[in-house]
PDB file of N, CA and C in Angstrom:
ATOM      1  N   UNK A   1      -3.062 -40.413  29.791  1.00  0.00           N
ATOM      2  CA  UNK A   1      -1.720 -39.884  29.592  1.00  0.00           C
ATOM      3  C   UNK A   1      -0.842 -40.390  30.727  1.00  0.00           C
ATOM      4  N   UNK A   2       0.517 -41.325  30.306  1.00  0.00           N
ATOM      5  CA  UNK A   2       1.464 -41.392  31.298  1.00  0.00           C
ATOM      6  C   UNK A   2       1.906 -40.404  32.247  1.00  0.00           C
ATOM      7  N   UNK A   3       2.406 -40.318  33.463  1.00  0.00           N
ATOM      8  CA  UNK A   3       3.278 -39.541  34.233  1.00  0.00           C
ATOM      9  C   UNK A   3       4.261 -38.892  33.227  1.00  0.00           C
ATOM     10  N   UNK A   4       5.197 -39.449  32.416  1.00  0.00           N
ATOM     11  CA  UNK A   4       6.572 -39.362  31.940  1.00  0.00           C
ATOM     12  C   UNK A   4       6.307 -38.362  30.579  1.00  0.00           C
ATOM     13  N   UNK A   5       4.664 -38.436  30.034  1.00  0.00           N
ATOM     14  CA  UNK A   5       4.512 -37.315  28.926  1.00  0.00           C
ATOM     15  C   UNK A   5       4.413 -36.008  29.202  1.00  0.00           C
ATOM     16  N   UNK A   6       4.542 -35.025  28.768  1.00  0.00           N
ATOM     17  CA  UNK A   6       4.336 -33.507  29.146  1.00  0.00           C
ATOM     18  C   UNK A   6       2.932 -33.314  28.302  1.00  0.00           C
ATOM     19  N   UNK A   7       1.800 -32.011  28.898  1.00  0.00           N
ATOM     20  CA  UNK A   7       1.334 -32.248  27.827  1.00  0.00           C
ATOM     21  C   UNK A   7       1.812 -31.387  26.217  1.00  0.00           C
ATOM     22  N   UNK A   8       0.920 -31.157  25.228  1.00  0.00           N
ATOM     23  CA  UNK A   8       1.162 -30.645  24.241  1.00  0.00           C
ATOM     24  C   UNK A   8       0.635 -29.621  24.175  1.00  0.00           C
ATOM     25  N   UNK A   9       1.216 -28.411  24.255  1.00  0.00           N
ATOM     26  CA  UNK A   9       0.839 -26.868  24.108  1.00  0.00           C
ATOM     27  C   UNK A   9       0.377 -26.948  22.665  1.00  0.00           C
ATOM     28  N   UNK A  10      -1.011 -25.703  22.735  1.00  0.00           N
ATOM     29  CA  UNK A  10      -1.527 -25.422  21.454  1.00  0.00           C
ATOM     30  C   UNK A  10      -0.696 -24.807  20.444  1.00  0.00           C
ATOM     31  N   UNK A  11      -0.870 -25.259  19.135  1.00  0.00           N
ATOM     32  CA  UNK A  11       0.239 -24.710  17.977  1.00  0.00           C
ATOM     33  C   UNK A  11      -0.266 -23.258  17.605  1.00  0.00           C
ATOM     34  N   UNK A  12       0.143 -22.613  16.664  1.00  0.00           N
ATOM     35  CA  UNK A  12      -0.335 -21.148  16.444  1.00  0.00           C
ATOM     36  C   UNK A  12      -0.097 -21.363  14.976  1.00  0.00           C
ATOM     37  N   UNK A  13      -1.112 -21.041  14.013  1.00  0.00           N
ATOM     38  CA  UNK A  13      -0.739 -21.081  12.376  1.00  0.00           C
ATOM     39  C   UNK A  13       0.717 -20.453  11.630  1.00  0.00           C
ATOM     40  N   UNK A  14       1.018 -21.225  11.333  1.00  0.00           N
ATOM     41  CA  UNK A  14       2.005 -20.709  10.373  1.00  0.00           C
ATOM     42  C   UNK A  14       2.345 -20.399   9.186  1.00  0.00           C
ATOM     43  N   UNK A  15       0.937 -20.542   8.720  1.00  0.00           N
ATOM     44  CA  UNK A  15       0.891 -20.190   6.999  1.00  0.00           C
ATOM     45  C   UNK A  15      -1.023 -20.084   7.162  1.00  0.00           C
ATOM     46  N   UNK A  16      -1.358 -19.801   5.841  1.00  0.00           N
ATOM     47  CA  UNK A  16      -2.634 -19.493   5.720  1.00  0.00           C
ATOM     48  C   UNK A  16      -3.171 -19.739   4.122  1.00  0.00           C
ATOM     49  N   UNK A  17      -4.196 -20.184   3.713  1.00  0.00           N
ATOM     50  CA  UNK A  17      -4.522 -20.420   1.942  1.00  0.00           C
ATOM     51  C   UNK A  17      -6.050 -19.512   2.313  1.00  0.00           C
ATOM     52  N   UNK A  18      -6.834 -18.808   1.532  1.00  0.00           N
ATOM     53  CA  UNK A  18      -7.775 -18.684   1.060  1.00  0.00           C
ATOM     54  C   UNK A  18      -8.513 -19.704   0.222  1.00  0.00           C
ATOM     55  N   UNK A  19      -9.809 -20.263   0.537  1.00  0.00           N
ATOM     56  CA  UNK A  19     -10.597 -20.821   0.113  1.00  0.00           C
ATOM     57  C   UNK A  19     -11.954 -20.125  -0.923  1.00  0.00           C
ATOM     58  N   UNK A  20     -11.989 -20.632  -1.958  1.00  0.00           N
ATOM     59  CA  UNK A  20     -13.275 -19.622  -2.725  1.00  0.00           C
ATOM     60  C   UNK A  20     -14.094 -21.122  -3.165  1.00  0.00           C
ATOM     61  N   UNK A  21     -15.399 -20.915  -2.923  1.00  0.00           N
ATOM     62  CA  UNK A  21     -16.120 -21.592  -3.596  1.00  0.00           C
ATOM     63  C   UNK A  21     -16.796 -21.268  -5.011  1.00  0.00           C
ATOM     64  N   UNK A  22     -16.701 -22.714  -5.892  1.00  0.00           N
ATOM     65  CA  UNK A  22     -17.280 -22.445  -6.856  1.00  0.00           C
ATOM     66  C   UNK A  22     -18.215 -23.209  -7.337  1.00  0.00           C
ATOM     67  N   UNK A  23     -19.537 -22.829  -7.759  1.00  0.00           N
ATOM     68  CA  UNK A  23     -20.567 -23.245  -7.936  1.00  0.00           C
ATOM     69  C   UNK A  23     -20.518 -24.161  -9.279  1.00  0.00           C
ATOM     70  N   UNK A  24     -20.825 -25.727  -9.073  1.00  0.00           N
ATOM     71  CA  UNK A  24     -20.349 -27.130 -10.678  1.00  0.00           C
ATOM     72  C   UNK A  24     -21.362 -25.879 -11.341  1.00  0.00           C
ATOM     73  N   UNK A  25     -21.138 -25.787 -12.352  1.00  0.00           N
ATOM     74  CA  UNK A  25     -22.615 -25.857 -13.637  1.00  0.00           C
ATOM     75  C   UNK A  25     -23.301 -27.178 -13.764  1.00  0.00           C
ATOM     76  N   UNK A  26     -22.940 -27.872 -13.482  1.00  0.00           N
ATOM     77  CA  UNK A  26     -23.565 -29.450 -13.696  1.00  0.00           C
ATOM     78  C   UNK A  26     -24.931 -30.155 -12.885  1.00  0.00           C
ATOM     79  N   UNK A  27     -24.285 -29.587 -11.474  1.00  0.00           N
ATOM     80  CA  UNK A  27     -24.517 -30.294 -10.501  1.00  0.00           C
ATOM     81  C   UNK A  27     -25.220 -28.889  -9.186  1.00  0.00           C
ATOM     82  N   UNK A  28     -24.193 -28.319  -9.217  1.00  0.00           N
ATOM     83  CA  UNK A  28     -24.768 -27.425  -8.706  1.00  0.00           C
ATOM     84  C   UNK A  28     -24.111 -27.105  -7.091  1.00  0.00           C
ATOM     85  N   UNK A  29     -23.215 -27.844  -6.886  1.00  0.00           N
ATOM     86  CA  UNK A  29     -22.570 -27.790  -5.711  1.00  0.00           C
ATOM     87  C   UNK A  29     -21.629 -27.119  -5.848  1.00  0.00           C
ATOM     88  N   UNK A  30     -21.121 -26.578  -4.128  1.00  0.00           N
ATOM     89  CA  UNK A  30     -20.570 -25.590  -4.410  1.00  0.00           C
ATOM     90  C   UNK A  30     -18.901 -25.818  -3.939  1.00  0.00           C
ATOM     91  N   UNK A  31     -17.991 -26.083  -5.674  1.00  0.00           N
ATOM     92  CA  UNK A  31     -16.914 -27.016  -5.107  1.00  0.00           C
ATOM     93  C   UNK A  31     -15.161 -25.637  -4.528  1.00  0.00           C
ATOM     94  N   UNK A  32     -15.135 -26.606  -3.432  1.00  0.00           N
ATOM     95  CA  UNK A  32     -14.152 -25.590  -2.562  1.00  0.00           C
ATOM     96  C   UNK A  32     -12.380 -25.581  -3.425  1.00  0.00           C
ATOM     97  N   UNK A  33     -12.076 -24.386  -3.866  1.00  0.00           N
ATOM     98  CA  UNK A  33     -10.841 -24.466  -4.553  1.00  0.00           C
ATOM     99  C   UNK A  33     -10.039 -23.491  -4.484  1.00  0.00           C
ATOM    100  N   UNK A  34      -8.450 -23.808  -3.492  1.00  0.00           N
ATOM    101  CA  UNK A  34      -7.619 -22.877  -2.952  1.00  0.00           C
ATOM    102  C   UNK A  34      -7.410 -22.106  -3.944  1.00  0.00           C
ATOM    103  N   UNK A  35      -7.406 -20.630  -3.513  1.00  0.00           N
ATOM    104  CA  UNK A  35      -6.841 -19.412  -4.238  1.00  0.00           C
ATOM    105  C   UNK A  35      -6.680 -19.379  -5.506  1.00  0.00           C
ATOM    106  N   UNK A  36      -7.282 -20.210  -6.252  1.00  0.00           N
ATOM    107  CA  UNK A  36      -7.081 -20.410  -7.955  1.00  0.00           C
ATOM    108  C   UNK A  36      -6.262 -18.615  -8.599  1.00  0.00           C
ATOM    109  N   UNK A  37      -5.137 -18.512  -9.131  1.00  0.00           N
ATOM    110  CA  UNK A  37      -4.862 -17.514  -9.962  1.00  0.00           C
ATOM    111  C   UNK A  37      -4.532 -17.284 -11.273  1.00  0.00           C
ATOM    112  N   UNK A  38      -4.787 -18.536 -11.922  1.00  0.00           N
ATOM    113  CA  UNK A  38      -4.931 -18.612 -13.051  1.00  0.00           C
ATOM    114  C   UNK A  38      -5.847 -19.020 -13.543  1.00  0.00           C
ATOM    115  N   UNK A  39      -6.405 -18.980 -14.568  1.00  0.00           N
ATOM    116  CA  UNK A  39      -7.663 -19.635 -15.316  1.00  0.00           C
ATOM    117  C   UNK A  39      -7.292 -21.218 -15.435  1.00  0.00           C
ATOM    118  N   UNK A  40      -8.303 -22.032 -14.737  1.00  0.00           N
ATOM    119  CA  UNK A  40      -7.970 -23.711 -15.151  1.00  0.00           C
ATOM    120  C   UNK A  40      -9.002 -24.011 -15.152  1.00  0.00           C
ATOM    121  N   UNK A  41      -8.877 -25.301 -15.532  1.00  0.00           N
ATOM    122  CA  UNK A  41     -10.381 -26.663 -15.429  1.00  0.00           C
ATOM    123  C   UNK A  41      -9.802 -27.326 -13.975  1.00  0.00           C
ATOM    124  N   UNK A  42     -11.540 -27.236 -13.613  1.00  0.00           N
ATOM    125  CA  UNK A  42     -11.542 -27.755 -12.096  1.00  0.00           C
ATOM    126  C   UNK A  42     -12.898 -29.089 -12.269  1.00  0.00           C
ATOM    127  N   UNK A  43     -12.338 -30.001 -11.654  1.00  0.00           N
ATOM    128  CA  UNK A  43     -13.177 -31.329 -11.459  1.00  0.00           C
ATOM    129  C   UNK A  43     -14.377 -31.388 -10.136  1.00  0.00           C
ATOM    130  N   UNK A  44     -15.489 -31.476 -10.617  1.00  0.00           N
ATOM    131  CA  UNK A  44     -16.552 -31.092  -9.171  1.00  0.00           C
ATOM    132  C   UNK A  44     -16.119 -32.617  -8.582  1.00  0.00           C
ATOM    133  N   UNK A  45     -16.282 -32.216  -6.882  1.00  0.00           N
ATOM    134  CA  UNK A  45     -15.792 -33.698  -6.406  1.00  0.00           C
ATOM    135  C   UNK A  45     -16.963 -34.501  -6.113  1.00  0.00           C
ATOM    136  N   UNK A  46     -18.042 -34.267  -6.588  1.00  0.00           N
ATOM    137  CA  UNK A  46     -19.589 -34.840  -6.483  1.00  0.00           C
ATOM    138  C   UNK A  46     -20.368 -35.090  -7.755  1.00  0.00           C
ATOM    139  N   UNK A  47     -19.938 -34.977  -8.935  1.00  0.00           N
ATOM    140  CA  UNK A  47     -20.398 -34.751  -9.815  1.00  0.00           C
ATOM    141  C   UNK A  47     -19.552 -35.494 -11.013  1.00  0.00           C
ATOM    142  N   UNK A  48     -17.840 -35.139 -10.713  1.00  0.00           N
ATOM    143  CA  UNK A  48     -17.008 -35.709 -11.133  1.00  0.00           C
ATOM    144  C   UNK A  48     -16.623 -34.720 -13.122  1.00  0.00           C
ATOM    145  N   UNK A  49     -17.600 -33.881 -13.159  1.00  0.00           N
ATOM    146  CA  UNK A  49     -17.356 -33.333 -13.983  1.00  0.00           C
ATOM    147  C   UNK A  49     -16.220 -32.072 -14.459  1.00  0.00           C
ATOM    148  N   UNK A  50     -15.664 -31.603 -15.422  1.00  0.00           N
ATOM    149  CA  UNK A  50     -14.957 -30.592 -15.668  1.00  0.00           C
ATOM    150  C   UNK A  50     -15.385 -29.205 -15.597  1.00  0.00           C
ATOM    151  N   UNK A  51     -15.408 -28.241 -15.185  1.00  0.00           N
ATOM    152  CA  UNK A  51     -15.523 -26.944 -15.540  1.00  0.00           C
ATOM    153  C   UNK A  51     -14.550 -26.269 -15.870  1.00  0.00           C
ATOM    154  N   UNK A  52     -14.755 -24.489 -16.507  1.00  0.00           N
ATOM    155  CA  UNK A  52     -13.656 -23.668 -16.349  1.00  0.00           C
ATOM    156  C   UNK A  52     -14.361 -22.962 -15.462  1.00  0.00           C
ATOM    157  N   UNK A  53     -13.100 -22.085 -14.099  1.00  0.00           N
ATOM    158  CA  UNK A  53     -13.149 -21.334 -13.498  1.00  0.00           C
ATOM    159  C   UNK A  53     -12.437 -19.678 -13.431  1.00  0.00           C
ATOM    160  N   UNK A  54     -12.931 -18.610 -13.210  1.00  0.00           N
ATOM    161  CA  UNK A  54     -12.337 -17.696 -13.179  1.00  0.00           C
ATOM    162  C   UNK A  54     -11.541 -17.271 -11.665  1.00  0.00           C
ATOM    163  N   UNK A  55     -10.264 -16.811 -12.443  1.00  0.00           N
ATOM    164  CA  UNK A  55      -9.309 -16.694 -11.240  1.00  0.00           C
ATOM    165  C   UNK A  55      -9.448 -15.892 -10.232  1.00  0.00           C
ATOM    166  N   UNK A  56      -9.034 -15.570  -9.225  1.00  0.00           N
ATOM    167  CA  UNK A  56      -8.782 -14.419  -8.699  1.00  0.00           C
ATOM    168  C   UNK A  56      -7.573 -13.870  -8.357  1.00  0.00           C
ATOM    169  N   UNK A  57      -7.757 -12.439  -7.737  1.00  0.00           N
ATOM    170  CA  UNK A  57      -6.724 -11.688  -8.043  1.00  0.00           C
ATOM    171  C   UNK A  57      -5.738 -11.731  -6.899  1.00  0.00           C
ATOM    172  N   UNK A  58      -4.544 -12.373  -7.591  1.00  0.00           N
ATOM    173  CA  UNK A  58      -3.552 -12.232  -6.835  1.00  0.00           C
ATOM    174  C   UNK A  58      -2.708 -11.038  -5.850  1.00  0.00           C
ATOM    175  N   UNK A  59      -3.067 -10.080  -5.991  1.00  0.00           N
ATOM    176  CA  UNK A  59      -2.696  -9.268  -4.905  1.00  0.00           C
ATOM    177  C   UNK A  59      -3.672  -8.699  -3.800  1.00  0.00           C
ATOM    178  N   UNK A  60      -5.215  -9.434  -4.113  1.00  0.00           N
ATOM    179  CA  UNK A  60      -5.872  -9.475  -2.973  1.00  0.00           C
ATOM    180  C   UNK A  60      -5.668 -10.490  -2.102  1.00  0.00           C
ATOM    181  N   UNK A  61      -4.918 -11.546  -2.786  1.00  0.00           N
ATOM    182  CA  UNK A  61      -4.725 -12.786  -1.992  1.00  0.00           C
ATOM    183  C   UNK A  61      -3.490 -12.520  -1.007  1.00  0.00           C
ATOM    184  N   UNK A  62      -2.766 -11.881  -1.850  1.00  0.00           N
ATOM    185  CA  UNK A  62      -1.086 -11.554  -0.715  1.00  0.00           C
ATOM    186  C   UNK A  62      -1.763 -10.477  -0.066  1.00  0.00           C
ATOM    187  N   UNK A  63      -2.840  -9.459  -0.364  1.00  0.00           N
ATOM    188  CA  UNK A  63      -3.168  -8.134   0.843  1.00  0.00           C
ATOM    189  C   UNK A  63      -3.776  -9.174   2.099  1.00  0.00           C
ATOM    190  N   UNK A  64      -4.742 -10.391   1.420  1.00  0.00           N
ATOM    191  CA  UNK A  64      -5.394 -10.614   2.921  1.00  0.00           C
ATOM    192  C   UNK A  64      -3.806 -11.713   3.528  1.00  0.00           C
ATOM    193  N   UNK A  65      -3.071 -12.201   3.202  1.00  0.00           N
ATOM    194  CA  UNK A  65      -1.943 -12.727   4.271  1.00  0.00           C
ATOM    195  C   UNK A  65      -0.925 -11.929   4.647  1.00  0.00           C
ATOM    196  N   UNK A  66      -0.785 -10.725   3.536  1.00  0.00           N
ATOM    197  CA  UNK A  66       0.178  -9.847   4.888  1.00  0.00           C
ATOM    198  C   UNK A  66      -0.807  -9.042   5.798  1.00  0.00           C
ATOM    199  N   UNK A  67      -1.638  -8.836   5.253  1.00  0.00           N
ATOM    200  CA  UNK A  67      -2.712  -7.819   6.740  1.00  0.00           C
ATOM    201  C   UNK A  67      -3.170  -9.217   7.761  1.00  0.00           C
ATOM    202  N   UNK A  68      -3.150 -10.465   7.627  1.00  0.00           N
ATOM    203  CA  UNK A  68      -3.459 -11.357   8.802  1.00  0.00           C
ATOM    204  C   UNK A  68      -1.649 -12.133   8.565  1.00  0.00           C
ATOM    205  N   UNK A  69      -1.163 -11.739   8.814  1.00  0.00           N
ATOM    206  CA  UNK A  69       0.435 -12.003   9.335  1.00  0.00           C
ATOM    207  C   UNK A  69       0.777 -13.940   8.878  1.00  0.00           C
ATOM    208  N   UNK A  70       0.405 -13.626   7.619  1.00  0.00           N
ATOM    209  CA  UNK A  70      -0.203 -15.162   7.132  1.00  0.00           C
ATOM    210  C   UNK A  70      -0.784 -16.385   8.268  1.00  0.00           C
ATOM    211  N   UNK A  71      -1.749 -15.728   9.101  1.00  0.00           N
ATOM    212  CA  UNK A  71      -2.477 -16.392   9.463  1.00  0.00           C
ATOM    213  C   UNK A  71      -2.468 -15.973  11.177  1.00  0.00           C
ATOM    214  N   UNK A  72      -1.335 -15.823  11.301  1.00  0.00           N
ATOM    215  CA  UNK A  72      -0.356 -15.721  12.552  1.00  0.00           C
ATOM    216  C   UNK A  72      -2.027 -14.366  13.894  1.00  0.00           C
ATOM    217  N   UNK A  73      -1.878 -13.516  12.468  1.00  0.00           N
ATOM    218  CA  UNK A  73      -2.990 -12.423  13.489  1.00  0.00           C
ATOM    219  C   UNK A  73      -4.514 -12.863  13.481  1.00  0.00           C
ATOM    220  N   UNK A  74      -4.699 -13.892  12.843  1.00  0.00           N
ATOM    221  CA  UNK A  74      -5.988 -14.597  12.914  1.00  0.00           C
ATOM    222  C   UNK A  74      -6.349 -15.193  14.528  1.00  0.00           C
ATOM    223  N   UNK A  75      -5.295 -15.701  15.255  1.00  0.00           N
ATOM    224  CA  UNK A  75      -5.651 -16.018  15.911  1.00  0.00           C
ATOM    225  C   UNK A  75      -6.907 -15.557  17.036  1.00  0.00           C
ATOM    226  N   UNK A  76      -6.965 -16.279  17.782  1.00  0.00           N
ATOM    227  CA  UNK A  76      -8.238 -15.605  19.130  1.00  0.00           C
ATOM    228  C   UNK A  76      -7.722 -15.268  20.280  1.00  0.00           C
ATOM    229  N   UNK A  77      -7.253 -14.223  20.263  1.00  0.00           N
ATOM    230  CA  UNK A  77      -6.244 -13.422  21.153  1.00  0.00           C
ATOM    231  C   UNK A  77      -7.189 -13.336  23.049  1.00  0.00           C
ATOM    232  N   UNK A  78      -8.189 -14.293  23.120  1.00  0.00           N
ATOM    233  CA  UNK A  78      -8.418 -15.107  24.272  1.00  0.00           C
ATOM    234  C   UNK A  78      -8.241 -16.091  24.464  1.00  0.00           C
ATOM    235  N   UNK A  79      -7.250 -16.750  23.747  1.00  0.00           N
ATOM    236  CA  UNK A  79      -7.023 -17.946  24.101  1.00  0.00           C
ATOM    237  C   UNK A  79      -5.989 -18.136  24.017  1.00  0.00           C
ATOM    238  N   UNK A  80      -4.685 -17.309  23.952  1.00  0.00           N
ATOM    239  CA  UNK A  80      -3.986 -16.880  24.165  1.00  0.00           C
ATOM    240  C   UNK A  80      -3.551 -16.124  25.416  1.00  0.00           C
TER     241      UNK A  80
END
C-alpha cells in the first residue's frame, strides 16, 4: 500500500437474502435457492435438470429481516 492511500474501513451489511436449500430429485444435491415465494421450476446447477420447488413463506422471510435489521444486527458486535 502507497503512503498517499488511506486504508479501507470494514463495510457493515446493508441488505440481507435468506438462502434455503433444495434437495435435485435427480441427482441428489443440495441446490442453494434465494427465498423462493412462489412455486417455480428450478434448474440443479450439477445435474442441469428441472424440478418443481415448494415456496416459502413470505412473512417468515420479512420476520427474519426486520428482527436482524436486514442484516445490519447480524453483525459480530466484537468486531465492532
Amino acid at each position: 500500500m502507497s503512503n498517499s492511500q488511506k486504508p479501507i474501513s470494514p463495510v457493515k451489511p446493508v441488505g440481507m437474502e435468506v438462502i434455503f436449500f433444495y434437495p435435485c430429485p435427480h441427482c441428489g444435491r443440495k441446490v442453494p435457492i434465494i427465498g423462493a415465494v412462489q412455486p417455480s421450476m428450478e434448474r440443479c446447477d450439477a445435474c442441469q435438470n428441472i424440478f418443481p420447488i415448494v415456496p416459502v413463506d413470505r412473512r417468515t422471510l420479512q420476520y427474519l429481516k426486520i428482527s436482524l435489521a436486514d442484516g445490519g444486527a447480524a453483525i459480530d458486535p466484537d468486531f465492532m
